[in-house]
C-alpha atoms as a PDB file:
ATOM      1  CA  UNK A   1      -1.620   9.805  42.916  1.00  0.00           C
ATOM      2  CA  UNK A   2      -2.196  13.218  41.264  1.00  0.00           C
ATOM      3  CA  UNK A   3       0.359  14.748  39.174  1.00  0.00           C
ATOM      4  CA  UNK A   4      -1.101  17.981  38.271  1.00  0.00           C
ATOM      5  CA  UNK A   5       0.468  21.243  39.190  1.00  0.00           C
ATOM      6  CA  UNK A   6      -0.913  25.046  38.609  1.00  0.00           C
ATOM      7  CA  UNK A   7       1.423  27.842  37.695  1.00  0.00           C
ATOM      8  CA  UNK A   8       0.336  31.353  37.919  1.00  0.00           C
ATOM      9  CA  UNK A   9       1.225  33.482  34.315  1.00  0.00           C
ATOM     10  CA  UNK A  10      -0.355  36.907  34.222  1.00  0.00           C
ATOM     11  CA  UNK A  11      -2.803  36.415  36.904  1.00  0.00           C
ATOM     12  CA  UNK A  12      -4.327  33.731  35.775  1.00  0.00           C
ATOM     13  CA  UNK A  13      -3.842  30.170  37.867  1.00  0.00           C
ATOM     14  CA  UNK A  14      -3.831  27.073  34.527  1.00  0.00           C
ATOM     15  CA  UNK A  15      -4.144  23.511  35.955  1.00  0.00           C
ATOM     16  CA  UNK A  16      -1.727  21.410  33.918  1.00  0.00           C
ATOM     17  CA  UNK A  17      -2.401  17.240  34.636  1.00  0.00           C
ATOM     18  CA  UNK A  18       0.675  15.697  33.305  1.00  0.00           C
ATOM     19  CA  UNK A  19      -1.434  11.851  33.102  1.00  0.00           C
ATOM     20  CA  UNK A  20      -3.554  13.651  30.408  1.00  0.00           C
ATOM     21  CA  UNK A  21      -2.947  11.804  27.066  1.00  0.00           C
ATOM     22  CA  UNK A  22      -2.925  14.677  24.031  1.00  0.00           C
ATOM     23  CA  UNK A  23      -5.941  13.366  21.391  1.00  0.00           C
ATOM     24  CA  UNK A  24      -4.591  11.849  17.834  1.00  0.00           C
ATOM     25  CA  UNK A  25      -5.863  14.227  15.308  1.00  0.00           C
ATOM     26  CA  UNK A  26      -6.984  11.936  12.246  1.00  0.00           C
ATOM     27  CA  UNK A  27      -8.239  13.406   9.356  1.00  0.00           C
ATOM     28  CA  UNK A  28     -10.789  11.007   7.377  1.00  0.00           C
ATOM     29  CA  UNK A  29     -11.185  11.056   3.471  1.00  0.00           C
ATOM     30  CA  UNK A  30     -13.615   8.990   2.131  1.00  0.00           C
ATOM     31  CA  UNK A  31     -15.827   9.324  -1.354  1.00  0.00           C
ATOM     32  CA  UNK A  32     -19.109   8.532  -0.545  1.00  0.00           C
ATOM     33  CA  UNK A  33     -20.516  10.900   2.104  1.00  0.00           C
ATOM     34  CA  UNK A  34     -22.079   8.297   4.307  1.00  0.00           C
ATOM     35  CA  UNK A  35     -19.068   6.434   4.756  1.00  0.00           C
ATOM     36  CA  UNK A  36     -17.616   9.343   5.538  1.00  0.00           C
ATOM     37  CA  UNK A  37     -20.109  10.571   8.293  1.00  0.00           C
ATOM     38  CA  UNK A  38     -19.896   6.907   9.683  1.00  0.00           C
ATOM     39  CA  UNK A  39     -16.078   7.127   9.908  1.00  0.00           C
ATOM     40  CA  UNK A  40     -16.340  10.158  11.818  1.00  0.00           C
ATOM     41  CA  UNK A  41     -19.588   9.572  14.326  1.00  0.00           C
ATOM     42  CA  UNK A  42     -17.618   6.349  15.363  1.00  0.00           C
ATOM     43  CA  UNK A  43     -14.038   8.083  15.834  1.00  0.00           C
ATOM     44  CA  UNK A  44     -15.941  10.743  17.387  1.00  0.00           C
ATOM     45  CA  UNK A  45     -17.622   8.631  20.125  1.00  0.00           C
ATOM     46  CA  UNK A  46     -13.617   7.514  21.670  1.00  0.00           C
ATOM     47  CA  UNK A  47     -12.143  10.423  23.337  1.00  0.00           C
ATOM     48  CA  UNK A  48      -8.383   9.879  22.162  1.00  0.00           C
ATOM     49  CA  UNK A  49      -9.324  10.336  19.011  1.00  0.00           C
ATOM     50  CA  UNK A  50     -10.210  14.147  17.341  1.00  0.00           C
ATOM     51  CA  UNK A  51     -11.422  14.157  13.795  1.00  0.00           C
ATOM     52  CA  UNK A  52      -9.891  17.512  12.492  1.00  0.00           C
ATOM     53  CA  UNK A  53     -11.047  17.487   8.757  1.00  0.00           C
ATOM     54  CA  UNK A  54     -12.909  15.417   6.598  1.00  0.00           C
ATOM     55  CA  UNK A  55     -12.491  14.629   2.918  1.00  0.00           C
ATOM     56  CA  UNK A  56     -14.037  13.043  -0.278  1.00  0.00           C
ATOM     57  CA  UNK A  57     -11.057  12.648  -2.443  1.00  0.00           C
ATOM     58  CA  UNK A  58      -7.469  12.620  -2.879  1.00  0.00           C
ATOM     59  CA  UNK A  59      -6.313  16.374  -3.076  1.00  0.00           C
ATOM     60  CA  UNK A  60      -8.528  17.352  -0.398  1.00  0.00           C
ATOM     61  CA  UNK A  61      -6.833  14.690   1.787  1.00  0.00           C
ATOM     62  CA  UNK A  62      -3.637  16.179   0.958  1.00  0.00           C
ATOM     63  CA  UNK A  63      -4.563  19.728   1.470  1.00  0.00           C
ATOM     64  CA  UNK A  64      -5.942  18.722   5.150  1.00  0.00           C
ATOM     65  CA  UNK A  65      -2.741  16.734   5.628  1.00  0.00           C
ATOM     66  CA  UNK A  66      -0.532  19.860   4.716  1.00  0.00           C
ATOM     67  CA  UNK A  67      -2.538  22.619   6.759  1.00  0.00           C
ATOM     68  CA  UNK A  68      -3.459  20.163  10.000  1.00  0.00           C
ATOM     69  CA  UNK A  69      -0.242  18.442  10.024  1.00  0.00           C
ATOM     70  CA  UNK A  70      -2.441  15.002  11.682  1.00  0.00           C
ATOM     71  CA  UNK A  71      -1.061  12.362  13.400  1.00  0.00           C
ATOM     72  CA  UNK A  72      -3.156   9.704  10.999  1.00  0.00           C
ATOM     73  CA  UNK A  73      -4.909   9.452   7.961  1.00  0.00           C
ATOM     74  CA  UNK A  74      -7.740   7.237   7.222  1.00  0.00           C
ATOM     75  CA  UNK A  75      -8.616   6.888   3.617  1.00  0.00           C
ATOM     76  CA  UNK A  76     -10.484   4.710   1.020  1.00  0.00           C
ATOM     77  CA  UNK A  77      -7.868   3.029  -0.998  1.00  0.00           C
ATOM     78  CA  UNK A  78      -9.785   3.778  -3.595  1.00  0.00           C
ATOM     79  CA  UNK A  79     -10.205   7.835  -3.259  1.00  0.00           C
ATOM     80  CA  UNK A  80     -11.589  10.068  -5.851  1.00  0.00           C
ATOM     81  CA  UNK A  81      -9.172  12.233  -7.838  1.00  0.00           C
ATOM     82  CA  UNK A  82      -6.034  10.791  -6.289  1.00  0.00           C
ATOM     83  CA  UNK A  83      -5.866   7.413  -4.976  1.00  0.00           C
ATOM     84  CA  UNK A  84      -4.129   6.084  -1.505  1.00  0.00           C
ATOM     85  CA  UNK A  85      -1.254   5.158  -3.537  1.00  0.00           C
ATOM     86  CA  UNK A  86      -0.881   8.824  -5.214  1.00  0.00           C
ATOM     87  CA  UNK A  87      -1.728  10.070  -1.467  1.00  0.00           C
ATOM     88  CA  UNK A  88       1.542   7.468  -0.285  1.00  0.00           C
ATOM     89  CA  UNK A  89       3.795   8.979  -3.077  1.00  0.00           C
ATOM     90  CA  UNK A  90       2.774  13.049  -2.406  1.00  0.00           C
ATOM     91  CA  UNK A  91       3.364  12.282   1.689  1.00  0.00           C
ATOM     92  CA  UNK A  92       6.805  10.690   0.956  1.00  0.00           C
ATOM     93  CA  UNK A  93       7.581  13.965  -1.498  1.00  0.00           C
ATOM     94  CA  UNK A  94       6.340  16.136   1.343  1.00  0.00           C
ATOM     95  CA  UNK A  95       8.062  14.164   3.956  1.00  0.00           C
ATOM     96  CA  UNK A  96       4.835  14.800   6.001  1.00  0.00           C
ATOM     97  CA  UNK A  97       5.337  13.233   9.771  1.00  0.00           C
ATOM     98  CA  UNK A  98       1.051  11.700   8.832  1.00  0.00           C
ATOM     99  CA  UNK A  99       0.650   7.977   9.028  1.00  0.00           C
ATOM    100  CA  UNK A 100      -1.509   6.340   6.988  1.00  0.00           C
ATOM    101  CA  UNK A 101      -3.849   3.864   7.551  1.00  0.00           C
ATOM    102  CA  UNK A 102      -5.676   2.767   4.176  1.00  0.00           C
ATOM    103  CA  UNK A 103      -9.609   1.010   3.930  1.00  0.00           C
ATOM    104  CA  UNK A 104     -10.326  -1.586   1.346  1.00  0.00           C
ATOM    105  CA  UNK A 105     -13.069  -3.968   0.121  1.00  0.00           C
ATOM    106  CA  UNK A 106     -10.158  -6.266  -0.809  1.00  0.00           C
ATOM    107  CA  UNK A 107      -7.111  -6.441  -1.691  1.00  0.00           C
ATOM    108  CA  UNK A 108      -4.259  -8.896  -3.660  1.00  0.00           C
ATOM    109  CA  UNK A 109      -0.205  -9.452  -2.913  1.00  0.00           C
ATOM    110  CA  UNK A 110       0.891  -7.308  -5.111  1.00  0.00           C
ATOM    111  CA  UNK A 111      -1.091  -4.382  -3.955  1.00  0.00           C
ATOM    112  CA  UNK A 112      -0.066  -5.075  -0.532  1.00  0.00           C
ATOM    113  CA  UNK A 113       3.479  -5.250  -1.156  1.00  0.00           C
ATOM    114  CA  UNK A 114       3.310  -2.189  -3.398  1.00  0.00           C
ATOM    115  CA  UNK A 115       1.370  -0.350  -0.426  1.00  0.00           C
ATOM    116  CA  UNK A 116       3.996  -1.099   2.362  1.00  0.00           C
ATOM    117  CA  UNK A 117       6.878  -0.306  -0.077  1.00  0.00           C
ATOM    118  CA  UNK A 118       5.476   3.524  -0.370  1.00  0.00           C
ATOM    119  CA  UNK A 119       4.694   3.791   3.451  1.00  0.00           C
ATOM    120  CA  UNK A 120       1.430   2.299   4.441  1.00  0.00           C
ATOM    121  CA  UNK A 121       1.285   1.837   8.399  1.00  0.00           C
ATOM    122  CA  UNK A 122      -1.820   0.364   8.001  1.00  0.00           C
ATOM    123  CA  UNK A 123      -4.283  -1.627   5.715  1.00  0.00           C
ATOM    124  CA  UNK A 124      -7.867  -2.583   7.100  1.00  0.00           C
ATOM    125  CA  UNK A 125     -10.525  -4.633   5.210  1.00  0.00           C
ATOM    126  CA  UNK A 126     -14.050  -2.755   5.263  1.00  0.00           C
ATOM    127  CA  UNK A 127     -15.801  -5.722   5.970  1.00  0.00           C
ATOM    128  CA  UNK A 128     -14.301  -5.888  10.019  1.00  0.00           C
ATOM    129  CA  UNK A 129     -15.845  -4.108  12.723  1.00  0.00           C
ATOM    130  CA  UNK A 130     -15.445  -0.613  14.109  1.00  0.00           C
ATOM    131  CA  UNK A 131     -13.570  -1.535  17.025  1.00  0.00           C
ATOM    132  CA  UNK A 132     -10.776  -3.236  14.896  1.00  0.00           C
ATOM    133  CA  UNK A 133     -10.509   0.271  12.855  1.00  0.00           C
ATOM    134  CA  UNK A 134     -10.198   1.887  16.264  1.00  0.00           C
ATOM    135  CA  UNK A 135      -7.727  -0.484  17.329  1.00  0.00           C
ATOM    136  CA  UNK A 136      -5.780   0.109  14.421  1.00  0.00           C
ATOM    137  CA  UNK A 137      -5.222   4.050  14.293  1.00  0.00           C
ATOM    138  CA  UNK A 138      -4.264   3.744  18.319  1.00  0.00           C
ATOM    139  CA  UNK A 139      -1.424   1.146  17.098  1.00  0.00           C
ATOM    140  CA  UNK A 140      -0.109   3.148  13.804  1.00  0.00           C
ATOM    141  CA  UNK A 141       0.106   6.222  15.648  1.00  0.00           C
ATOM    142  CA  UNK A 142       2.079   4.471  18.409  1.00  0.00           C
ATOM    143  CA  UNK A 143       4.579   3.529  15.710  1.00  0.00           C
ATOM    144  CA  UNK A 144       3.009   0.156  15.130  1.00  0.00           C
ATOM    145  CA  UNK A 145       2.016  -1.768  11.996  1.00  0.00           C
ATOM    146  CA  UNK A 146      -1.465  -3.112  11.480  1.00  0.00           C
ATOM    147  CA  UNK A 147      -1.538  -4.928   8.449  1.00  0.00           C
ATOM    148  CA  UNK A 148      -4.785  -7.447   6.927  1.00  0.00           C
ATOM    149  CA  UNK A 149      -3.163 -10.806   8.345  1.00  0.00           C
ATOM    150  CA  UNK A 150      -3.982 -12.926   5.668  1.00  0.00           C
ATOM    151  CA  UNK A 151      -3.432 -11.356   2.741  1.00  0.00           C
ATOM    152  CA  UNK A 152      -0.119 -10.204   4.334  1.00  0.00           C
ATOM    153  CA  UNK A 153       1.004 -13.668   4.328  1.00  0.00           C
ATOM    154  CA  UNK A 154      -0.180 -14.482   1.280  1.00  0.00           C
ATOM    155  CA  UNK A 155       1.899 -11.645   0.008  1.00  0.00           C
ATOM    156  CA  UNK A 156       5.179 -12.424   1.616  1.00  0.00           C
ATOM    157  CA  UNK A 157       4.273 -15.959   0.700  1.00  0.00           C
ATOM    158  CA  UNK A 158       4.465 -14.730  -2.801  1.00  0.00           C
ATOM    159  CA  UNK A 159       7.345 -12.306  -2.754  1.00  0.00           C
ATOM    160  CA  UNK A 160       9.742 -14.752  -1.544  1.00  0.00           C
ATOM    161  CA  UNK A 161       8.002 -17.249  -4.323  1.00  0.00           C
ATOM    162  CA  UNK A 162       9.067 -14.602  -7.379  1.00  0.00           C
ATOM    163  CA  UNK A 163      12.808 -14.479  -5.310  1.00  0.00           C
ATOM    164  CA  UNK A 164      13.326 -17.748  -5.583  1.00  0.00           C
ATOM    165  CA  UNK A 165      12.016 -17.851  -8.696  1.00  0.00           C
ATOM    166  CA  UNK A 166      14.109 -15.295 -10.134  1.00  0.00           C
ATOM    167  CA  UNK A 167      17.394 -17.045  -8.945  1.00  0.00           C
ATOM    168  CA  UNK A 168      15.930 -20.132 -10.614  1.00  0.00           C
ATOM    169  CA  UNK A 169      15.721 -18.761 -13.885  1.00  0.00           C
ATOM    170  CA  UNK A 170      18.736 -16.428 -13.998  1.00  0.00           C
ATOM    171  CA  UNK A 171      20.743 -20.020 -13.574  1.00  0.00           C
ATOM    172  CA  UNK A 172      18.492 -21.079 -16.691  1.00  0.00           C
ATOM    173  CA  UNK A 173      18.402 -18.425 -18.854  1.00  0.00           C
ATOM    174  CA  UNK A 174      20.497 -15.931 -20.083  1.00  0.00           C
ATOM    175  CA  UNK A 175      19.439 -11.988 -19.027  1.00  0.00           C
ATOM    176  CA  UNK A 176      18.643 -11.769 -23.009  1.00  0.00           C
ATOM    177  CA  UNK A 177      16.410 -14.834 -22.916  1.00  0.00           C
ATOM    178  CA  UNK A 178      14.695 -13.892 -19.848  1.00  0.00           C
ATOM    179  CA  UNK A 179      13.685 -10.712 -21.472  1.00  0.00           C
ATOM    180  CA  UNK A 180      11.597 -12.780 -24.388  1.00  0.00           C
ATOM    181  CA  UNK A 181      10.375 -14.925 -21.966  1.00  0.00           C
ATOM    182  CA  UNK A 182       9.477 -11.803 -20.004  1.00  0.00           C
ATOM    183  CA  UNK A 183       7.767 -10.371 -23.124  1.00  0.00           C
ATOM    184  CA  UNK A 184       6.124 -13.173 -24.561  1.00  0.00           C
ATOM    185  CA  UNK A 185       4.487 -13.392 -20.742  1.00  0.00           C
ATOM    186  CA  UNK A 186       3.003  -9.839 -21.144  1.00  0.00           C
ATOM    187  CA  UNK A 187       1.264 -10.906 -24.176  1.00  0.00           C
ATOM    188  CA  UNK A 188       3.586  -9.251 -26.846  1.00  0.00           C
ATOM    189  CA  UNK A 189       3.960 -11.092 -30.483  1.00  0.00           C
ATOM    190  CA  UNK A 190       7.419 -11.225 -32.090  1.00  0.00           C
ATOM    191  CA  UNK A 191       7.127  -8.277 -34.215  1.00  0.00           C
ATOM    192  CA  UNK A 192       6.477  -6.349 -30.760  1.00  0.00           C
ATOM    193  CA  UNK A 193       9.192  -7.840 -28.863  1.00  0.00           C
ATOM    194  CA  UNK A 194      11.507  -7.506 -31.937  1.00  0.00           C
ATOM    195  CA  UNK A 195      10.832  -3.472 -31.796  1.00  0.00           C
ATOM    196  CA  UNK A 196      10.913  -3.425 -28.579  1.00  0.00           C
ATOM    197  CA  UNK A 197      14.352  -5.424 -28.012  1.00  0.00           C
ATOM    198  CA  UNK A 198      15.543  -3.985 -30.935  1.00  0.00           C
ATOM    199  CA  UNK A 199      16.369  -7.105 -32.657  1.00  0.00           C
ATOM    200  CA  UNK A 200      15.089  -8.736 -35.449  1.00  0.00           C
ATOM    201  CA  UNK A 201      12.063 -11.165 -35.753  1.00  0.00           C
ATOM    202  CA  UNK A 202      14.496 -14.085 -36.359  1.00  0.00           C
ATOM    203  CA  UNK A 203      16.653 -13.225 -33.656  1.00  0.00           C
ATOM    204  CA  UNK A 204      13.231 -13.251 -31.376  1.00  0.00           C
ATOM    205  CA  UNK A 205      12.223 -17.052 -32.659  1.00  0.00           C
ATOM    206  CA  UNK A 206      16.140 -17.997 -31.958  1.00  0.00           C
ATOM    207  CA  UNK A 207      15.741 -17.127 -28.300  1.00  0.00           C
ATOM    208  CA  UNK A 208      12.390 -18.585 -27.976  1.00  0.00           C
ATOM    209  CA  UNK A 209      13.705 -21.324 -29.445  1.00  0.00           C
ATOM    210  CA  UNK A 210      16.340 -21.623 -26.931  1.00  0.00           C
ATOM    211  CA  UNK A 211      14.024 -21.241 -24.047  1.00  0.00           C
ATOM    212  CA  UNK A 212      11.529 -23.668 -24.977  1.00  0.00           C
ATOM    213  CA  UNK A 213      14.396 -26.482 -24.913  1.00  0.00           C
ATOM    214  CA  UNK A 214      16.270 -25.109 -21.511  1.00  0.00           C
ATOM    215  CA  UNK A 215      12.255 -24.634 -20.034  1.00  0.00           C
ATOM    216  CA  UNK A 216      11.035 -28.321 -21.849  1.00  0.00           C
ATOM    217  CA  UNK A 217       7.724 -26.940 -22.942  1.00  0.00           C
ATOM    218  CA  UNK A 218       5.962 -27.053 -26.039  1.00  0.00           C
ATOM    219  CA  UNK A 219       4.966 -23.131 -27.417  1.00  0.00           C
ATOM    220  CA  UNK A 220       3.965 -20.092 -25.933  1.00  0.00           C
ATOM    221  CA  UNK A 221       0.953 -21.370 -24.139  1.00  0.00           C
ATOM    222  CA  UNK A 222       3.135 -23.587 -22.255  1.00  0.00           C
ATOM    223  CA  UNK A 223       6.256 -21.592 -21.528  1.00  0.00           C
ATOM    224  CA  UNK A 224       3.331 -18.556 -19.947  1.00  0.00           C
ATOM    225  CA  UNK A 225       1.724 -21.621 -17.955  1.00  0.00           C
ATOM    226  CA  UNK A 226       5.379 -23.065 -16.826  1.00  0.00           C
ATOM    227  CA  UNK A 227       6.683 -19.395 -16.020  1.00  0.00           C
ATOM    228  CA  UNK A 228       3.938 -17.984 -14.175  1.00  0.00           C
ATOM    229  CA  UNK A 229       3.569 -21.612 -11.750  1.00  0.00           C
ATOM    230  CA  UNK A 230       7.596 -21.159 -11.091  1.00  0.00           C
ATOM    231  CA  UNK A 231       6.708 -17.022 -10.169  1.00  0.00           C
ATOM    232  CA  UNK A 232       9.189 -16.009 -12.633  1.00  0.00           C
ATOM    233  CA  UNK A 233       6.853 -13.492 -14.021  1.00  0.00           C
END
């Protein structure tokens, strides 16, 4: 059945069709130039989709975003200038209505994790095909989330790991404690930690002291080893 209708305004008879879906405007930004043309002769060949600016780093991304107002952005995690995760931060500031849908060559847990927490709607390796990137801007701008599936769960697989983790040693340790063992994980010495902690040097060796009998491990080596296996740090 057809559902268009004409009105007449000023003389001039406008066909509107009301099953015509409006295009998602996506503005690419990409650093290297060939990428970027690739990005765009694919988008350009589905006819939802309408490229409406193209850029090679982070401020230019931004400056599109603010003046087009697009539905998505596709960007190199990686951008010149500012990064996706700078881009993440200035859209949240902005409160710009864009959703983001972030490329990478890879990517670990903690990146992940730190990528959803500032607004990602979507993360997509490089290495799968065109039709999946397609696939992916039609879901985020539907209000969708298309995250990289296994490196998602490896994530979440991780974050609840450090929970438990946490609860573990807070039962162990006290909060003073857990701030050596914190330290001494990071690679600081007991002069640095002292400074840092504002206690002195002997107070540092008393705590690590302490820990090393609650955590049953034999020097720093071991209490790193035993705290990063139990996610603690």
């Amino acid at each position: 059945m057809n559902h268009s209708k004409a009105v007449l305004h000023d003389d001039i008879r406008v066909t509107f069709d009301s099953n015509a879906k409006r295009k998602i405007d996506v503005v690419v930004a990409e650093s290297y130039p060939i990428m970027l043309a690739g990005i765009e002769h694919l988008l350009a060949a589905h006819s939802d989709l309408h490229v409406v600016a193209r850029c090679v780093d982070g401020e230019q991304a931004l400056c599109a975003m603010r003046e087009h107002q697009p539905d998505v952005l596709v960007a190199d995690l990686h951008l010149r200038g500012k990064d996706g995760s700078a881009v993440l931060r200035e859209i949240s500031h902005d409160r710009l209505r864009t959703r983001v849908v972030l490329l990478a060559d890879r990517i670990f847990e903690d990146e992940m994790l730190e990528l959803i927490r500032l607004g990602a709607k979507g993360v997509i390796l490089k290495g799968m095909s065109g039709h999946q990137l397609v696939r992916c801007i039609r879901k985020v701008h539907a209000g969708e989330t298309w995250l990289e599936k296994q490196t998602i769960g490896r994530a979440v697989e991780h974050l609840l790991r450090r929970e438990a983790g946490a609860k573990e040693v807070a039962m162990l340790l006290t909060p003073r404690e857990l701030e050596v063992l914190r330290a001494v994980a990071s690679g600081m010495r007991n002069k640095m930690i002292s400074a840092q902690l504002h206690i002195t040097e002997g107070t540092v060796k008393t705590h690590l002291h302490n820990v090393y009998e609650k955590l049953d491990v034999d020097g720093r080596l071991e209490l790193i080893l035993c705290a990063r296996g139990r996610g603690w740090v």
